[in-house]
Protein backbone atom coordinates (compact mmCIF):
# COMPACT_ATOMS: atom_id res chain seq x y z
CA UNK A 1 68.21 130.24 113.86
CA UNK A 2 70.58 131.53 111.34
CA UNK A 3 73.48 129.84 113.89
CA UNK A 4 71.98 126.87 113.96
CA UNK A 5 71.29 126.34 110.12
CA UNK A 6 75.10 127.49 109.50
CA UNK A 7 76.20 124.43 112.21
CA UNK A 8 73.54 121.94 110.01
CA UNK A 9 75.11 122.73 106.39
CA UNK A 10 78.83 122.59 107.94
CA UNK A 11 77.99 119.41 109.42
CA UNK A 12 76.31 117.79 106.39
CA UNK A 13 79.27 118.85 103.86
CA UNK A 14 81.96 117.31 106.76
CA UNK A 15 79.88 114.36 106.33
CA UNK A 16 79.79 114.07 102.49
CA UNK A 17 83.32 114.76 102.49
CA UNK A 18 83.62 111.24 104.37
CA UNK A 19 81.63 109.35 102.31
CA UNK A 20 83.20 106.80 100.31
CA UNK A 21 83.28 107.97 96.37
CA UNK A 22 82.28 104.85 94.11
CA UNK A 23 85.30 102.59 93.23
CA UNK A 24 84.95 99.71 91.31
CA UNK A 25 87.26 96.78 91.65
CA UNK A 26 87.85 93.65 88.59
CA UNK A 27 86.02 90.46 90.03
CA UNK A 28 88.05 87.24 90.37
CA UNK A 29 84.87 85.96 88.69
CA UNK A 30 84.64 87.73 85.84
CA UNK A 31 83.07 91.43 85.85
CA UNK A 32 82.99 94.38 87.98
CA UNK A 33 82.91 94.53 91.88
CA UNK A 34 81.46 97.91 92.37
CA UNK A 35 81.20 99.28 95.66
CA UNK A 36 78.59 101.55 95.41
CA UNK A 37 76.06 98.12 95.04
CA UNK A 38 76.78 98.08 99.22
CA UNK A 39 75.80 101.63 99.73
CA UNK A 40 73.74 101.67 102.88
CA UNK A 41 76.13 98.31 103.70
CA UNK A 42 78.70 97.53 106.15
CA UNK A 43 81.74 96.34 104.11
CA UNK A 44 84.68 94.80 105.39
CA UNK A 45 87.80 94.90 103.15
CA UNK A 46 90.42 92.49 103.31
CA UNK A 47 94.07 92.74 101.56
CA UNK A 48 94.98 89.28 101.56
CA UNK A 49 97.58 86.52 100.15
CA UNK A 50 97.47 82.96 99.82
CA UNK A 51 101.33 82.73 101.00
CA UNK A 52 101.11 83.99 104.33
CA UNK A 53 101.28 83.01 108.03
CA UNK A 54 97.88 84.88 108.18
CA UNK A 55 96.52 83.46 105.54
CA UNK A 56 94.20 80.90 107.62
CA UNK A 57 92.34 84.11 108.72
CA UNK A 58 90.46 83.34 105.43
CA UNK A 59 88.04 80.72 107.64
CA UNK A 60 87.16 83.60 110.00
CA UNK A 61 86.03 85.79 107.28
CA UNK A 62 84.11 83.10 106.17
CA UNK A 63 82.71 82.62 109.29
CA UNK A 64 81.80 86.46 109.96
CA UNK A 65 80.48 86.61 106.30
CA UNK A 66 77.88 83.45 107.24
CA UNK A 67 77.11 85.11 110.50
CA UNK A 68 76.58 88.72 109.16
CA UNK A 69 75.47 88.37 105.94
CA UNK A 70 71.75 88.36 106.32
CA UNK A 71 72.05 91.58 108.68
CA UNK A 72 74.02 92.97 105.65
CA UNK A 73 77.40 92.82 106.24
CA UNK A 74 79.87 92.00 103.09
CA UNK A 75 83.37 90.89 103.55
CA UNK A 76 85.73 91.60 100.37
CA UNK A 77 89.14 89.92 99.86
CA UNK A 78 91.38 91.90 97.71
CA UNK A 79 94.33 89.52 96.97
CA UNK A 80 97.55 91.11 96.52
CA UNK A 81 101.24 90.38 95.67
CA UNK A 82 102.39 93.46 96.94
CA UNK A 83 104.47 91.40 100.05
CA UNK A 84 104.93 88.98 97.48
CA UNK A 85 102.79 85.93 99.13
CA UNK A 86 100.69 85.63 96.88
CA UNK A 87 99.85 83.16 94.07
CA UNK A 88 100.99 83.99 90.40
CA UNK A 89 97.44 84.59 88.94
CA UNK A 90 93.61 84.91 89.60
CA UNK A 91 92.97 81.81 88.93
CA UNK A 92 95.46 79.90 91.12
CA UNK A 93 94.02 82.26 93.93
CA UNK A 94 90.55 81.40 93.40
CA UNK A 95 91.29 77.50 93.30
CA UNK A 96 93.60 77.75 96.26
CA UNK A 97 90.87 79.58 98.26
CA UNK A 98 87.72 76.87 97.01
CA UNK A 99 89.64 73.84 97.64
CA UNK A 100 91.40 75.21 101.01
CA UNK A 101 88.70 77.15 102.69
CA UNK A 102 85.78 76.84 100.43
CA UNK A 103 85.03 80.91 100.19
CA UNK A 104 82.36 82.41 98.80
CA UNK A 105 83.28 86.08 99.78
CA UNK A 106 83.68 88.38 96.94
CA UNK A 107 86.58 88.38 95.71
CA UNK A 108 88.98 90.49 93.31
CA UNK A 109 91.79 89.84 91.31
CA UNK A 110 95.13 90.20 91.94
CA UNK A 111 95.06 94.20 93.34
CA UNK A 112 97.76 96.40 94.21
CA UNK A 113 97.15 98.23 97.69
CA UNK A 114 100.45 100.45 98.33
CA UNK A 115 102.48 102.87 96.65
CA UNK A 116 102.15 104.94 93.26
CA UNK A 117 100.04 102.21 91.58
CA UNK A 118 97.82 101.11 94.92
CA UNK A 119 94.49 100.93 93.53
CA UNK A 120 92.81 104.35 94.10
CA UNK A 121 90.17 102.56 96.70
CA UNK A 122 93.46 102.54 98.88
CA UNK A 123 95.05 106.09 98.36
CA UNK A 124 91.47 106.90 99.24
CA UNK A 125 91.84 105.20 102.11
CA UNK A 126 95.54 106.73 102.50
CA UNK A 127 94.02 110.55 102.42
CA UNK A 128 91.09 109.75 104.24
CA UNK A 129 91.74 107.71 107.34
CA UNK A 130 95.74 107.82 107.18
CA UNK A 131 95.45 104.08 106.88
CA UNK A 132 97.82 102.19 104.27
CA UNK A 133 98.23 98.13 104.48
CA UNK A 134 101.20 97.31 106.21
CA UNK A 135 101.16 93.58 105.43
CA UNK A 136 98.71 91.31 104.27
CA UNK A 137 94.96 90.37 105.94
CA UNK A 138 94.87 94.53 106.83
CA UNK A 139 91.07 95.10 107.65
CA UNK A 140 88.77 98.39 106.80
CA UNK A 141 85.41 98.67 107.81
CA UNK A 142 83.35 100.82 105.90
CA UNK A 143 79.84 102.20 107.62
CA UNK A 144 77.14 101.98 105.16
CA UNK A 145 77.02 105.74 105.32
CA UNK A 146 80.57 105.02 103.26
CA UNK A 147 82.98 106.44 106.00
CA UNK A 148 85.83 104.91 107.54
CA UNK A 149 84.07 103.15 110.56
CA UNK A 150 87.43 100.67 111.60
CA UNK A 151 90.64 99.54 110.72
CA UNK A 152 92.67 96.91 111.58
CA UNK A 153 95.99 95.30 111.39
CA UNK A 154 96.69 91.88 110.11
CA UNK A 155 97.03 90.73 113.96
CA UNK A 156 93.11 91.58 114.35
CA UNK A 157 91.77 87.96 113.93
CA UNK A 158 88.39 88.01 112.08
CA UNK A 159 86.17 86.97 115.04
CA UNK A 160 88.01 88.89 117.81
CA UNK A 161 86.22 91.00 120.25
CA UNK A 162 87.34 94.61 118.53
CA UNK A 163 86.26 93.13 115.09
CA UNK A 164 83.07 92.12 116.08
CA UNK A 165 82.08 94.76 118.02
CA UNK A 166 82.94 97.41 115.61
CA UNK A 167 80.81 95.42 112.81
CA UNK A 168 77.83 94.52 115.27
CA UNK A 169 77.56 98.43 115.90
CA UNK A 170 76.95 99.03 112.04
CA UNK A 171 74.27 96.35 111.47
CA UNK A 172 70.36 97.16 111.75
């Protein structure tokens, strides 16, 4: 019995090590994104640009977000200038995505997602999963239990098979 209770208690701290601490992100809106509101969520971050040959991935996520979001799934788009594709400010990145693909994802502002002064969501993600961006429209899905479900490079189209699959497994 003793064994067995040992095995539970290692097993419960492994899993609260892999739980994603609270991180809070600036909202191209205005405000606070704060992660910890999707607790219990899946959550699919995006690093994305408005510059980019990838950049019309932005109607996919749409198009997951509308199919998902009623089972629970949230898509975030974290616009960054870090491969220098991206828009000059927040607000020219919010217009560009309205008029051009008519989003309603959350979004924040302008983030940095690699080196020294990556925000610390991604050198969470760094320690954690070994995952850094390596371009733009990199994808992490977070299970609601806040680990590192998925990741995916910027070739992983929104709607593809591996994307869905791995989001569809998360959902209630």
């Amino acid at each position: 019995m003793r064994l067995i209770l040992t095995a539970l208690f290692v097993l419960c701290a492994s899993l609260a090590q892999a739980a994603m601490p609270s991180f809070t992100f600036p909202s191209i809106d205005g405000g606070e994104i704060d992660l910890a509101e999707w607790r219990g969520q899946p959550l699919l971050v995006v690093n994305t640009a408005s510059s980019c040959g990838y950049t019309p991935q932005y109607d996919g996520l749409q198009e997951l977000f509308d199919t998902y979001r009623d089972r629970g799934l949230v898509v975030l788009a974290v616009p960054s200038n870090d491969f220098r594709q991206e828009l000059a400010s927040d607000e020219a990145v919010k217009d560009f995505c309205e008029v051009n693909f008519d989003l309603d994802i959350p979004m924040t502002t302008i983030t940095r997602v690699i080196g020294a002064e990556a925000h610390p969501f991604y050198k969470w993600l760094e320690v954690e999963a070994g995952f850094t961006p390596r371009w733009n429209f990199n994808k992490v899905l977070i299970a609601p239990d806040g680990s590192v479900a998925a990741t995916f490079g910027s070739n992983a189209r929104p709607l593809s098979r591996p994307v869905t699959e791995a989001i569809t497994a998360l959902l209630d």
